[in-house]
C-alpha atoms as a PDB file:
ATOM      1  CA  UNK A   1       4.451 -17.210   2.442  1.00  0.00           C
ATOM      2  CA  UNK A   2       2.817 -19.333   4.988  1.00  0.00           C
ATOM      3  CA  UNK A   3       4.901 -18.591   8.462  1.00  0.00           C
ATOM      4  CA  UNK A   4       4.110 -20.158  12.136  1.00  0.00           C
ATOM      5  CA  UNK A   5       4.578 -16.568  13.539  1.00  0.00           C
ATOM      6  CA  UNK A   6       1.532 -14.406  13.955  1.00  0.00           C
ATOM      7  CA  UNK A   7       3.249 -11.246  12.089  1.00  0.00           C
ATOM      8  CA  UNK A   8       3.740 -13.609   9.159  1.00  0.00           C
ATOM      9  CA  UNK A   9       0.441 -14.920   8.946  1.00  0.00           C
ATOM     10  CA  UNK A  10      -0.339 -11.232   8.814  1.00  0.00           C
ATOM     11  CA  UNK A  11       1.532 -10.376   6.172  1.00  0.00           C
ATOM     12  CA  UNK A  12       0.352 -12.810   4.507  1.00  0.00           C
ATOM     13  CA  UNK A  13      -2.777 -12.233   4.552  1.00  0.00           C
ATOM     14  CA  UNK A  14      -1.930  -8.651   4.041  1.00  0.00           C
ATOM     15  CA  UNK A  15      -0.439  -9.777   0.799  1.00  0.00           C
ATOM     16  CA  UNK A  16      -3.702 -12.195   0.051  1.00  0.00           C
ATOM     17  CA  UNK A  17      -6.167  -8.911   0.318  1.00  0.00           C
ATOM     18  CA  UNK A  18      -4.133  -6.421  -1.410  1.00  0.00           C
ATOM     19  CA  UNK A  19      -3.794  -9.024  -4.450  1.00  0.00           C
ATOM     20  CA  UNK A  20      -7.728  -8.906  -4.402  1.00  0.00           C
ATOM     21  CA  UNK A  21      -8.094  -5.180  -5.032  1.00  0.00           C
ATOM     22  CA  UNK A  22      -5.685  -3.823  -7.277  1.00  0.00           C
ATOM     23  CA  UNK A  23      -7.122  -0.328  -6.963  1.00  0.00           C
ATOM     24  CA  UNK A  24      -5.702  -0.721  -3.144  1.00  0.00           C
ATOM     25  CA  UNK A  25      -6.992  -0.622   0.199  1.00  0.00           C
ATOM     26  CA  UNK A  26      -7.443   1.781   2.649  1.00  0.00           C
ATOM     27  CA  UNK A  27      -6.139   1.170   6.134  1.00  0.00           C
ATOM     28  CA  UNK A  28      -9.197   0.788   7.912  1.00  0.00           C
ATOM     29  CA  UNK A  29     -10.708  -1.615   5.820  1.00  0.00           C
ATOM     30  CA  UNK A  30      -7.061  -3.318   5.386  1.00  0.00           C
ATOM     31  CA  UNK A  31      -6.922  -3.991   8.860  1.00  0.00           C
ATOM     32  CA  UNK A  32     -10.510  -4.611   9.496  1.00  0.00           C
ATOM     33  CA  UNK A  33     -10.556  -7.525   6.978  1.00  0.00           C
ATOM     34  CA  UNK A  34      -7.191  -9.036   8.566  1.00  0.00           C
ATOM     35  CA  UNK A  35      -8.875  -8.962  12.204  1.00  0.00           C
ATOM     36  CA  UNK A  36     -11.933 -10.313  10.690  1.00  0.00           C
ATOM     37  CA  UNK A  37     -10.099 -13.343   8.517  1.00  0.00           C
ATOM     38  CA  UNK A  38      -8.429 -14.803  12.399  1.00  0.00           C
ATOM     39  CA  UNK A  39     -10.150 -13.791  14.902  1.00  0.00           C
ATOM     40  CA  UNK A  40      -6.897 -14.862  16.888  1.00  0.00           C
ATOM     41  CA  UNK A  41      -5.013 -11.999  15.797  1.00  0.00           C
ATOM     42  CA  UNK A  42      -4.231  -9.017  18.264  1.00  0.00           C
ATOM     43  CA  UNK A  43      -5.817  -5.906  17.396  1.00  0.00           C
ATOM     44  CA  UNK A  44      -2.450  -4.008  17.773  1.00  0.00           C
ATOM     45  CA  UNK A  45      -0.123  -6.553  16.634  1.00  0.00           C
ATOM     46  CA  UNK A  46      -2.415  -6.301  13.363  1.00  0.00           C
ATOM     47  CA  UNK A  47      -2.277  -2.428  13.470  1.00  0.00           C
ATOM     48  CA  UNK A  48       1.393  -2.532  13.798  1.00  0.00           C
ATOM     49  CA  UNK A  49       2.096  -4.770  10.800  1.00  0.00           C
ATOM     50  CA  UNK A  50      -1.038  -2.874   8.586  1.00  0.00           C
ATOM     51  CA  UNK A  51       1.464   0.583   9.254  1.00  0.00           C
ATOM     52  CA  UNK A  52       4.929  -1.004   8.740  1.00  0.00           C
ATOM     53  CA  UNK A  53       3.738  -2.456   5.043  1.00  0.00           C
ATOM     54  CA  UNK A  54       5.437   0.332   3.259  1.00  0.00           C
ATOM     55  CA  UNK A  55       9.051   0.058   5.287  1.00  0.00           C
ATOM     56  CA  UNK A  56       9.067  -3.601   5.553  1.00  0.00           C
ATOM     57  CA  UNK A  57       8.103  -4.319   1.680  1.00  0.00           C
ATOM     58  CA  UNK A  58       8.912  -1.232   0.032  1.00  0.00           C
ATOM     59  CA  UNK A  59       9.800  -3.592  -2.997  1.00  0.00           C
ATOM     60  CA  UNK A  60       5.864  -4.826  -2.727  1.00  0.00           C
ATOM     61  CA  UNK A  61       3.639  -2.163  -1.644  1.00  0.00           C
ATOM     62  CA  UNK A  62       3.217   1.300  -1.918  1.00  0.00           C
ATOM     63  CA  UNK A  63       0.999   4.370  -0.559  1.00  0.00           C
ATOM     64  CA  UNK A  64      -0.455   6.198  -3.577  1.00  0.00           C
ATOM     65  CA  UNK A  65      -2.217   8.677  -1.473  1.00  0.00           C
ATOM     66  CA  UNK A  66      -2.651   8.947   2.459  1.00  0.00           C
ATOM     67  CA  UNK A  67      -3.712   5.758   4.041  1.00  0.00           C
ATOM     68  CA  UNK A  68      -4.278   3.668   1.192  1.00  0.00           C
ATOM     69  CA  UNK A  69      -2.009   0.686   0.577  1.00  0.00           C
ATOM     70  CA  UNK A  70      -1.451  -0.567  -2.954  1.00  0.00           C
ATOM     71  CA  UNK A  71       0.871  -3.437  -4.473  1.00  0.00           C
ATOM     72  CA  UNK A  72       3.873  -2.003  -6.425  1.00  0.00           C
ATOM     73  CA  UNK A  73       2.955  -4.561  -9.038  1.00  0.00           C
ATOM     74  CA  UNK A  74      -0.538  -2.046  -9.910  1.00  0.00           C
ATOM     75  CA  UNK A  75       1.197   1.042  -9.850  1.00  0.00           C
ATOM     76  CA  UNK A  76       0.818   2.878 -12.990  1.00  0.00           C
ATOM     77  CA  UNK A  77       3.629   3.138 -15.417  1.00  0.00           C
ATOM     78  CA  UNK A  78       5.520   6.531 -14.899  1.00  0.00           C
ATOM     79  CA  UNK A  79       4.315   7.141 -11.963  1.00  0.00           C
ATOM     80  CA  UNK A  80       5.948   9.442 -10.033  1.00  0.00           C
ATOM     81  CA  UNK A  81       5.248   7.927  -6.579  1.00  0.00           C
ATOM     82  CA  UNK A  82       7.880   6.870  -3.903  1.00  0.00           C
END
């Protein structure tokens, strides 16, 4: 999923991160350790993309609870989470 456009290197590396901790991440650090991987990256277009996860890929990730971000793929079997 390597893209030339900055919101797709985000994602990507969204993606990248959120593989790395199944147990999910919470936003802060989520977006902290995006910033920190390309220093290149806006703060806000980062902040934007970390908070649109959930609309853009709702096939991909998931919130489990308030502000943490998890990968569909490590949600628990039954469930009952949007």
């Amino acid at each position: 999923m390597q893209s030339p456009k900055v919101t797709g290197r985000i994602y990507a590396k969204a993606f990248e991160l959120l593989e790395q901790h199944p147990e999910g991440l919470r936003f802060s650090e989520l977006r902290a350790a995006i910033e920190a991987s390309d220093r290149s990256f806006h703060p806000k277009t980062v902040n934007g993309c970390v908070w649109k996860l959930p609309q853009k890929f709702p096939d991909r990730v998931y919130k489990p609870s308030r502000g943490l971000f998890r990968l569909v793929k490590y949600k628990p079997s039954g469930a009952d989470v949007p």
